[in-house]
N, C-alpha and C. Protein backbone atom coordinates (compact mmCIF):
# COMPACT_ATOMS: atom_id res chain seq x y z
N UNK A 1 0.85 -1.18 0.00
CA UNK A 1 0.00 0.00 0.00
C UNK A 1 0.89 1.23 0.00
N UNK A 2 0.88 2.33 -1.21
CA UNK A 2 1.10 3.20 -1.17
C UNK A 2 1.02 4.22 -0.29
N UNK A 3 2.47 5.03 0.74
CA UNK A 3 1.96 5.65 1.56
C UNK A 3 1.13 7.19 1.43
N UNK A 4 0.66 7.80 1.91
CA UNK A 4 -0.02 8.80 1.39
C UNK A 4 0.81 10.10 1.80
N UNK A 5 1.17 10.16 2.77
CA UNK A 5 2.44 10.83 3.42
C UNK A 5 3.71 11.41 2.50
N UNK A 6 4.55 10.23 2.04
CA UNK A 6 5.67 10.07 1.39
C UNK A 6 5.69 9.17 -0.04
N UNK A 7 4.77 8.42 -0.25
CA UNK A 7 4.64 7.69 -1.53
C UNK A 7 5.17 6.79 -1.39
N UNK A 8 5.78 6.28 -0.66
CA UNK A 8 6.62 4.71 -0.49
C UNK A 8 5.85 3.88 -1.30
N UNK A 9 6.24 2.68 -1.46
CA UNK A 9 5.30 1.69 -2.04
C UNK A 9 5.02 0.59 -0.91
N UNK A 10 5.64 0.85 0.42
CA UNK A 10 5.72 -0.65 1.41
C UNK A 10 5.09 0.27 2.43
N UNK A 11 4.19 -1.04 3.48
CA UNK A 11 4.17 -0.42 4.58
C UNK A 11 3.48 -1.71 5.12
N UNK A 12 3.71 -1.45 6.62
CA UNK A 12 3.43 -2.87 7.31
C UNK A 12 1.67 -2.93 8.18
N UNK A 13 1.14 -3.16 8.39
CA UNK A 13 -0.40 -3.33 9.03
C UNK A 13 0.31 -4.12 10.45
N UNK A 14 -0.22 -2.90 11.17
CA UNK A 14 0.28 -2.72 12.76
C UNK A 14 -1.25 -3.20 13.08
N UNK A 15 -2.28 -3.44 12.67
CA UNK A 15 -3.63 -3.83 13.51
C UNK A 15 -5.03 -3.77 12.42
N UNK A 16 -5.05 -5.03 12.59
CA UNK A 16 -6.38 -4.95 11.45
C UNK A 16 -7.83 -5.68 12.70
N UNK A 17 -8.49 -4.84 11.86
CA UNK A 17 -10.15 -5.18 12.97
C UNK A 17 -11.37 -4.99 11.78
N UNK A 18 -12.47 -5.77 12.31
CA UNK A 18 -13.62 -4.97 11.06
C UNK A 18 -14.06 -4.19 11.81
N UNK A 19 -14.71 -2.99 10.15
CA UNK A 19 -15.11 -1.97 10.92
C UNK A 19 -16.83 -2.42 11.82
N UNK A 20 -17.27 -1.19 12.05
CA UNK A 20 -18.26 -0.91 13.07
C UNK A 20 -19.75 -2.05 12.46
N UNK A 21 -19.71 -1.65 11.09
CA UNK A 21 -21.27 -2.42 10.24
C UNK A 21 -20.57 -3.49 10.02
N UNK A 22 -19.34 -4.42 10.00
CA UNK A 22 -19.10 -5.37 9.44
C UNK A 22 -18.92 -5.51 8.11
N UNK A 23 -18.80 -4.81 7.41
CA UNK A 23 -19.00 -4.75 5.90
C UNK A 23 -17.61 -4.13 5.33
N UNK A 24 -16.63 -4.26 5.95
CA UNK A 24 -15.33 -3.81 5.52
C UNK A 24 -14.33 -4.05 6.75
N UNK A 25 -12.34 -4.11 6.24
CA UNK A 25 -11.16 -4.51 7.57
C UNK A 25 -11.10 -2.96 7.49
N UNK A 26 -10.49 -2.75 8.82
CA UNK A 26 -10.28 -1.32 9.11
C UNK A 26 -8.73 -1.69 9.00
N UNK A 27 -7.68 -0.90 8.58
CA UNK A 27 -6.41 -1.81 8.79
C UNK A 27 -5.33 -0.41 9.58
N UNK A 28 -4.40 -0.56 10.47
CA UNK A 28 -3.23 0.54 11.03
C UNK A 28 -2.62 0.50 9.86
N UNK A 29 -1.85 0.74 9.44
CA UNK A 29 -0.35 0.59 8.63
C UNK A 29 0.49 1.69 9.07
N UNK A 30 1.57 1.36 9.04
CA UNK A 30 2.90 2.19 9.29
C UNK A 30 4.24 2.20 7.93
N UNK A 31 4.22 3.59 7.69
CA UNK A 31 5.22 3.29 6.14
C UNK A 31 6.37 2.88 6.61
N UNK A 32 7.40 1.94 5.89
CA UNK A 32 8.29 1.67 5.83
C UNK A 32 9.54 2.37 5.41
N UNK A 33 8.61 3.62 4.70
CA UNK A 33 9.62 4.98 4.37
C UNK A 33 9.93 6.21 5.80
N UNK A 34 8.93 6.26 5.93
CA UNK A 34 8.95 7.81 6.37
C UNK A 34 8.49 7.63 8.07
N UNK A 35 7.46 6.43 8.65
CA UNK A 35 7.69 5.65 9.38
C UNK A 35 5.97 6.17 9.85
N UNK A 36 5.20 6.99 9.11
CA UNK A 36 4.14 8.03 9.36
C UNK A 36 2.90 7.05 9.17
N UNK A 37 1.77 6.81 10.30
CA UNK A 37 1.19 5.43 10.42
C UNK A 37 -0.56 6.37 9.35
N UNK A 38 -1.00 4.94 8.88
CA UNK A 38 -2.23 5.52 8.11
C UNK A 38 -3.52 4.93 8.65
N UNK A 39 -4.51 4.84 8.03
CA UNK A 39 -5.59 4.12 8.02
C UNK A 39 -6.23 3.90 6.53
N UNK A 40 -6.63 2.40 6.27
CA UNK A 40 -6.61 1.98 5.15
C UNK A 40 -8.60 0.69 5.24
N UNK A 41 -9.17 1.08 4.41
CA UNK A 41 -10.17 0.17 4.72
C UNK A 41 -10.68 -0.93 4.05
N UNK A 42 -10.72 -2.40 3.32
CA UNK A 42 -11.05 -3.19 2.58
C UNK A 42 -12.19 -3.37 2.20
N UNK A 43 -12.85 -3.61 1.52
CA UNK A 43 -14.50 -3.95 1.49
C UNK A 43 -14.37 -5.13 -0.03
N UNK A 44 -15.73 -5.34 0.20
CA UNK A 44 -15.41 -6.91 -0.91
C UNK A 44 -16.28 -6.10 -2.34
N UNK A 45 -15.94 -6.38 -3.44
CA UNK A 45 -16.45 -5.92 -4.42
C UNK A 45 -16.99 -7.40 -5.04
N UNK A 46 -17.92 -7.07 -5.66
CA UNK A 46 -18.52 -8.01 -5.83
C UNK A 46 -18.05 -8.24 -7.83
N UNK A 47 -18.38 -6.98 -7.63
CA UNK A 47 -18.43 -6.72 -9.77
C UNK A 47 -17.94 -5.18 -9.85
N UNK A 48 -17.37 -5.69 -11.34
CA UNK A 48 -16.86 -3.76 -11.94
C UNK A 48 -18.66 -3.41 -12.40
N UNK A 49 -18.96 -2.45 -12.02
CA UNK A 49 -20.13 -1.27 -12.15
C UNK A 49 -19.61 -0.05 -13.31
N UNK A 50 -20.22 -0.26 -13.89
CA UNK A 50 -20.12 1.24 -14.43
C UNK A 50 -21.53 2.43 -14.24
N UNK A 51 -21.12 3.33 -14.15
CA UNK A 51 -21.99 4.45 -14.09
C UNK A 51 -22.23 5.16 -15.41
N UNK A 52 -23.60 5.19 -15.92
CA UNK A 52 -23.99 5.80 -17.14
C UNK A 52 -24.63 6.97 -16.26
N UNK A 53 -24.00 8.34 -17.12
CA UNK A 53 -24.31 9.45 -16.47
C UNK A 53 -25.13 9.91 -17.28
N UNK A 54 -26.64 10.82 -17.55
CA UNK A 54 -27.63 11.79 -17.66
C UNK A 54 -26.99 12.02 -19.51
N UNK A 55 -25.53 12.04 -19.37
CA UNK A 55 -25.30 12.79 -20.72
C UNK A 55 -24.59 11.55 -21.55
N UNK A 56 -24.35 10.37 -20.91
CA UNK A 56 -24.35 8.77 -21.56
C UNK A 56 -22.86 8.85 -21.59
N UNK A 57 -22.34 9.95 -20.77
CA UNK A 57 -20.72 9.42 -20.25
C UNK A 57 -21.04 8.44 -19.09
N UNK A 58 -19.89 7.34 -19.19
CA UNK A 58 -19.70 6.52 -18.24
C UNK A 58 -18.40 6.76 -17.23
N UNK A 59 -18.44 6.27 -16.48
CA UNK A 59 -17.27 6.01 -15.55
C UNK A 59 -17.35 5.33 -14.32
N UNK A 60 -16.22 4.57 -13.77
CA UNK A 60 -16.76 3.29 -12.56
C UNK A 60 -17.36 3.63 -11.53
N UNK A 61 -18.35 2.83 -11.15
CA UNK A 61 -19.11 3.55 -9.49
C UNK A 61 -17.87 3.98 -8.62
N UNK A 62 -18.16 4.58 -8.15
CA UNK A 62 -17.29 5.45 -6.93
C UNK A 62 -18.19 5.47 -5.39
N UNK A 63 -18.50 4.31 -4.67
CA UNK A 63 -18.31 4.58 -3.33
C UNK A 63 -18.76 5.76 -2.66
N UNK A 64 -17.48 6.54 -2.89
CA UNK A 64 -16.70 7.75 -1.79
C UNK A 64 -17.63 8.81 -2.51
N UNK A 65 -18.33 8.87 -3.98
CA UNK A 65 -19.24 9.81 -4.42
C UNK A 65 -20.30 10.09 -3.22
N UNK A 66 -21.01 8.59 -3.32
CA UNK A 66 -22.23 8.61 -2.26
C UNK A 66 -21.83 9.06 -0.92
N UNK A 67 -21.03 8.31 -0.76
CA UNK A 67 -20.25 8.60 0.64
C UNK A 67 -20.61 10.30 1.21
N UNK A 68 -19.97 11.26 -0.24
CA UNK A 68 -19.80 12.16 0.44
C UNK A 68 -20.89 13.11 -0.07
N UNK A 69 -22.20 12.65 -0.88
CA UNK A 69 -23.42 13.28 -1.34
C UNK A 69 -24.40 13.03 0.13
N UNK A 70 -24.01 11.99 1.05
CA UNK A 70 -24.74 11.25 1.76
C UNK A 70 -24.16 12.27 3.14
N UNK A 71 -23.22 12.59 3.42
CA UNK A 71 -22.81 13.42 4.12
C UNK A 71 -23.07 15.10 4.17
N UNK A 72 -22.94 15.24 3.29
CA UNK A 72 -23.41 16.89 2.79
C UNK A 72 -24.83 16.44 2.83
N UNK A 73 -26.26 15.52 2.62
CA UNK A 73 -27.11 16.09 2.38
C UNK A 73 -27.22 15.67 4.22
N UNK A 74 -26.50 14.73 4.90
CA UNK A 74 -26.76 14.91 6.50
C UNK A 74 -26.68 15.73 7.24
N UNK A 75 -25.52 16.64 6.73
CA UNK A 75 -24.33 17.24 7.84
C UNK A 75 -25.09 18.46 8.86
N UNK A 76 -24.96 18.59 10.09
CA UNK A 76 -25.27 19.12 11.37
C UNK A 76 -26.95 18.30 11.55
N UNK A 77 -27.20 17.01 11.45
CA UNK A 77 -28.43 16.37 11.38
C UNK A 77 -28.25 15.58 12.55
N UNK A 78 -28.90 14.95 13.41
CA UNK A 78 -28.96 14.03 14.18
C UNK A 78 -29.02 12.74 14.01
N UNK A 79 -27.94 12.18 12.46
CA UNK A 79 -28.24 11.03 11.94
C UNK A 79 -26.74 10.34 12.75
N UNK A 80 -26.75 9.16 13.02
CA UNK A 80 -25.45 8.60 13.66
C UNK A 80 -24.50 8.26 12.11
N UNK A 81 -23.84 8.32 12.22
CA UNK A 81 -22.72 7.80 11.26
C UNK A 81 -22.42 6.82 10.79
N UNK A 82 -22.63 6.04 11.81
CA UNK A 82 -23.10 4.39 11.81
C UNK A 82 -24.32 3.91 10.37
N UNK A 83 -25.10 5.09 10.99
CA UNK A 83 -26.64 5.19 9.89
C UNK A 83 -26.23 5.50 8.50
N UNK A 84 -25.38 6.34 8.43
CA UNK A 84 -25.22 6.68 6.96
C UNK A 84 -24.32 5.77 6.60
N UNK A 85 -23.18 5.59 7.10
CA UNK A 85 -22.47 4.13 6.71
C UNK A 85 -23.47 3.06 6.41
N UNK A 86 -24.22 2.34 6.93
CA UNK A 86 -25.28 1.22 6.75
C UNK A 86 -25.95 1.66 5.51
N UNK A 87 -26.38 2.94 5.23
CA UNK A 87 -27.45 3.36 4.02
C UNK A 87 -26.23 3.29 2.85
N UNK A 88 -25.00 3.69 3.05
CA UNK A 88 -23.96 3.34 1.69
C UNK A 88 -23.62 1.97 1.07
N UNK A 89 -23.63 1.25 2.23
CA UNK A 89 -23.18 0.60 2.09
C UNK A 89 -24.47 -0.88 1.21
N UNK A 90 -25.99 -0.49 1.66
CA UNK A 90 -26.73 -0.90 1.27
C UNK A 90 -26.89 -1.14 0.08
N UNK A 91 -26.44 0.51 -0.31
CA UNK A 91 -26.69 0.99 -1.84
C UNK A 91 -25.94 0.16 -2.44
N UNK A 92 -24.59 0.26 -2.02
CA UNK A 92 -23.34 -0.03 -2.89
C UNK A 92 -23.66 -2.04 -3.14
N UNK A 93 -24.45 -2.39 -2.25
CA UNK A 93 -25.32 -4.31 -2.07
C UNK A 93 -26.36 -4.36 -3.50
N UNK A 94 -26.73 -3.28 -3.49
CA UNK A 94 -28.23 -3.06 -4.42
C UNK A 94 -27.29 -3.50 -5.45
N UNK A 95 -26.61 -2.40 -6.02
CA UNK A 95 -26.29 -1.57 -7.19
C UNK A 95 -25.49 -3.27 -7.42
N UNK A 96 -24.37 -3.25 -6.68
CA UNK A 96 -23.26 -4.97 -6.95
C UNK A 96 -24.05 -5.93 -7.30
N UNK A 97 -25.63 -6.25 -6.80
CA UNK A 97 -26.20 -7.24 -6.89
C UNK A 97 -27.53 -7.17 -8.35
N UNK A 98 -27.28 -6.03 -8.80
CA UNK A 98 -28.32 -5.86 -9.71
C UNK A 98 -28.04 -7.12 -10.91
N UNK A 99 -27.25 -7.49 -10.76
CA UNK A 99 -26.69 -8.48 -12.07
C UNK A 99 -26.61 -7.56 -13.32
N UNK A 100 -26.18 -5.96 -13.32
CA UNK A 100 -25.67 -5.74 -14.78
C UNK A 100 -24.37 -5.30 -14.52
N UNK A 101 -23.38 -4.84 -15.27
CA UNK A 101 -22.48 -4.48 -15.40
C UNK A 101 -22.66 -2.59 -15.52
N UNK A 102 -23.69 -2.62 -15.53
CA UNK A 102 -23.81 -0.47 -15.91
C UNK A 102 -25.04 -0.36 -14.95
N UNK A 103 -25.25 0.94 -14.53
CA UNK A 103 -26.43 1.05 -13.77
C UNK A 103 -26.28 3.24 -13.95
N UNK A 104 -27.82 3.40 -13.89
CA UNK A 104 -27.74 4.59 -14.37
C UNK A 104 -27.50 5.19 -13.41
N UNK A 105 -26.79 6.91 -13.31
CA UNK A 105 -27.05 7.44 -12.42
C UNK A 105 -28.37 8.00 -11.69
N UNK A 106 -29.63 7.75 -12.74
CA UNK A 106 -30.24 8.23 -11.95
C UNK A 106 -31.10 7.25 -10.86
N UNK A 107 -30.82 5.83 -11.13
CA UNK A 107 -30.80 4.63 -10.13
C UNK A 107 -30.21 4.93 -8.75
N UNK A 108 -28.99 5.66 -9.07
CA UNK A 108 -28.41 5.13 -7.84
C UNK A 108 -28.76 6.42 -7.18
N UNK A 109 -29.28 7.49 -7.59
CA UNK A 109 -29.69 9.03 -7.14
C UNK A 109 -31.42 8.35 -6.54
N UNK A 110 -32.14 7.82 -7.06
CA UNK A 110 -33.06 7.41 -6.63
C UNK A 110 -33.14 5.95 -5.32
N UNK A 111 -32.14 5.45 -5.46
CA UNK A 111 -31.56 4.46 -4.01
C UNK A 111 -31.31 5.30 -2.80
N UNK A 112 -30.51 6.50 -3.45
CA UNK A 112 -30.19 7.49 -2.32
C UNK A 112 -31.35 8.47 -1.45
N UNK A 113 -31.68 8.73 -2.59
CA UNK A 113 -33.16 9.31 -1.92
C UNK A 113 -34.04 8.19 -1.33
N UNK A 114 -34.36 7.03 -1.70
CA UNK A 114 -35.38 6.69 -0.69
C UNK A 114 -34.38 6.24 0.50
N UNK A 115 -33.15 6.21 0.50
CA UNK A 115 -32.80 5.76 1.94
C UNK A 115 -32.81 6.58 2.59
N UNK A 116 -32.23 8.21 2.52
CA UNK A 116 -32.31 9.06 2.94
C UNK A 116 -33.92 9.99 3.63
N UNK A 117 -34.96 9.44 2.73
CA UNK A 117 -36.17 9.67 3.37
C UNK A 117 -36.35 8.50 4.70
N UNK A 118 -35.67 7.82 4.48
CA UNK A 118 -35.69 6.88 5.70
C UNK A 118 -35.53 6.97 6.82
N UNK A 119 -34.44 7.34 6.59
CA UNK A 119 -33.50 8.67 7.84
C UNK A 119 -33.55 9.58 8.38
N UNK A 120 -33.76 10.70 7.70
CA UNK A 120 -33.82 11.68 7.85
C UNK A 120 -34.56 13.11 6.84
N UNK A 121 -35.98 13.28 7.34
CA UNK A 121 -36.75 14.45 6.26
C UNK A 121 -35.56 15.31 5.83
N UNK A 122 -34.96 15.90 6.82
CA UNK A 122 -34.11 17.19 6.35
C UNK A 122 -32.97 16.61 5.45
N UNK A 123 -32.42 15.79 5.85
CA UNK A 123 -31.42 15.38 4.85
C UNK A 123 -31.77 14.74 3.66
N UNK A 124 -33.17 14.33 3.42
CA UNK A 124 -33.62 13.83 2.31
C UNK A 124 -33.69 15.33 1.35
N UNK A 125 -34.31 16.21 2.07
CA UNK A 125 -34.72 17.64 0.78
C UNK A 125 -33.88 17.92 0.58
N UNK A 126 -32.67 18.12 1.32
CA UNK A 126 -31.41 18.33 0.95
C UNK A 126 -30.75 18.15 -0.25
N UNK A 127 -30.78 16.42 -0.19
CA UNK A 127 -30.27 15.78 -1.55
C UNK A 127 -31.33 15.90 -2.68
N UNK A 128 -32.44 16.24 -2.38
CA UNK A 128 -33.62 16.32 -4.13
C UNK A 128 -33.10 17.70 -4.20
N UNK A 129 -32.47 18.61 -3.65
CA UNK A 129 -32.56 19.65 -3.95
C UNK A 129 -31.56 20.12 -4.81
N UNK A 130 -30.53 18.64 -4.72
CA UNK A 130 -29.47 19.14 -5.72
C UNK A 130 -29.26 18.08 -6.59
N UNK A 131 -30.19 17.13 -6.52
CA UNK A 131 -30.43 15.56 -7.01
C UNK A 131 -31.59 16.43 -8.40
N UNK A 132 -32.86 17.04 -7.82
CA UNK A 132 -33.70 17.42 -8.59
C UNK A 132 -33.67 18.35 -9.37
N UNK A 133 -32.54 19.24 -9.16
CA UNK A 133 -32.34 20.62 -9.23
C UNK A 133 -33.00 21.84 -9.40
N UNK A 134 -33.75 21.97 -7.65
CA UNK A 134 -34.48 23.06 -7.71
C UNK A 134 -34.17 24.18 -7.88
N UNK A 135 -35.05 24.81 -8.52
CA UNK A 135 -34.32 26.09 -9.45
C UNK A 135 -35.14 27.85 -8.27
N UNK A 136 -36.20 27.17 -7.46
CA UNK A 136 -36.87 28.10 -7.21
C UNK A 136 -36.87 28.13 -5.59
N UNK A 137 -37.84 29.06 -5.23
CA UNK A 137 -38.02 28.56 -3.71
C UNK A 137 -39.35 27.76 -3.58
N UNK A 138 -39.95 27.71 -4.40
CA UNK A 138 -41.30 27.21 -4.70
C UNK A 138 -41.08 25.71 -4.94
N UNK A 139 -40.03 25.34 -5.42
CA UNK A 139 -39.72 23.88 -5.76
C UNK A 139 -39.08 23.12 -4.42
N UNK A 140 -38.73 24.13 -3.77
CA UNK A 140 -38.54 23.85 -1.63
C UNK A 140 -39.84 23.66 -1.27
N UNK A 141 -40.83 24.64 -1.60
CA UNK A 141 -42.00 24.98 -0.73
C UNK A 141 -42.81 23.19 -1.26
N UNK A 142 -43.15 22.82 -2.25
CA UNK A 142 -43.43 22.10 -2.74
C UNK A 142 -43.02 21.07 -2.55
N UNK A 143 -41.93 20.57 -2.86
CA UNK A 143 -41.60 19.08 -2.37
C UNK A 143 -41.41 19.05 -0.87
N UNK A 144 -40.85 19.81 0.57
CA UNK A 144 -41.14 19.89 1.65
C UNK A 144 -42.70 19.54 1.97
N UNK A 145 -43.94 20.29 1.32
CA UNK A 145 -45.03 20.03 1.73
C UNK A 145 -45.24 18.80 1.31
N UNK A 146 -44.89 18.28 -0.08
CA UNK A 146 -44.91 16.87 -0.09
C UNK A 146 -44.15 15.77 0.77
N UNK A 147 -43.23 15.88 1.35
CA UNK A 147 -42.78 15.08 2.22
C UNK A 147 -43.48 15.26 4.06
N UNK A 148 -44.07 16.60 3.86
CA UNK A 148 -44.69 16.42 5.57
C UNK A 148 -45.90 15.91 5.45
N UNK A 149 -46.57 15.98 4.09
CA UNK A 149 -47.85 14.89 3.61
C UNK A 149 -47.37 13.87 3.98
N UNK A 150 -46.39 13.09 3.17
CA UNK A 150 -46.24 11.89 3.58
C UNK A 150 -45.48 11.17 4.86
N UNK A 151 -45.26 12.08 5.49
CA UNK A 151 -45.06 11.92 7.13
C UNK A 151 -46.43 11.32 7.89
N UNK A 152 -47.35 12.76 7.70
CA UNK A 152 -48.47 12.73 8.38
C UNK A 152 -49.49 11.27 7.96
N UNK A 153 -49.10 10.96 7.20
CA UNK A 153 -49.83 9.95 6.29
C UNK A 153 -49.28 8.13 6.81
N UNK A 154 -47.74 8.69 7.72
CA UNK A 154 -46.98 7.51 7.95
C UNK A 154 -46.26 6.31 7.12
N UNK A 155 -45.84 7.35 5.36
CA UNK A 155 -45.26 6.34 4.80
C UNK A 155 -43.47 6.80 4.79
């Protein structure tokens, strides 16, 4: 493993554990160059994914995308971390297990949103808001009232 520090190409794993959901090794490493210790995480891939994007460019699923769309639409929320880890990691089960090799983006934008309504109202409008691209304040006012409908309604 490449160090990130110094670039070495060696480094030794001082402590490996799984992480918190079980769904990946958490690993220490220490470079063999520079001596500067990291953190490194494994997870099992199942299949190469490609992502067909809106404009029919592709490029490989990326994880760390959701990861960090899933974070920004949480962030100062009362969601545990734990929670949004479990909802990525779900996705990333869906998407591996669909049996194709391509999956659209707007699949995996629509996985995200219903997990995220799961979770959390505020962090769900969040992400339609830049998932949907509301252009107005009226397109807030609107899908908000549609989601406290379907609160009140208990779905």
């Amino acid at each position: 493993m490449r160090c990130p520090f110094c670039a070495h190409d060696n480094s030794q794993v001082k402590d490996s554990r799984p992480s918190e959901d079980n769904t990946s090794i958490r690993r220490r490493r220490q470079c063999e160059g520079c001596g500067a210790r990291f953190t490194t995480f494994e997870r099992v891939q199942l299949r190469e994914v490609t992502v067909v994007k809106s404009n029919d460019r592709r490029e490989p699923f990326d994880r760390a995308k959701i990861e960090q769309s899933v974070a920004l639409a949480s962030r100062k929320r009362p969601v545990a971390q734990e929670r949004l880890d479990q909802l990525v990691s779900g996705i990333q089960r869906q998407i591996e297990t669909l049996g194709e090799n391509e999956v659209s983006s707007r699949e995996i934008g629509e996985m995200v949103m219903e997990g995220l309504r799961q979770l959390d109202s505020v962090a769900y409008i969040r992400f339609a808001s830049v998932y949907r691209d509301f252009a107005q304040a009226r397109d807030f006012e609107e899908f908000a009232s549609s989601v406290a409908e379907m609160s009140r309604r208990g779905q």
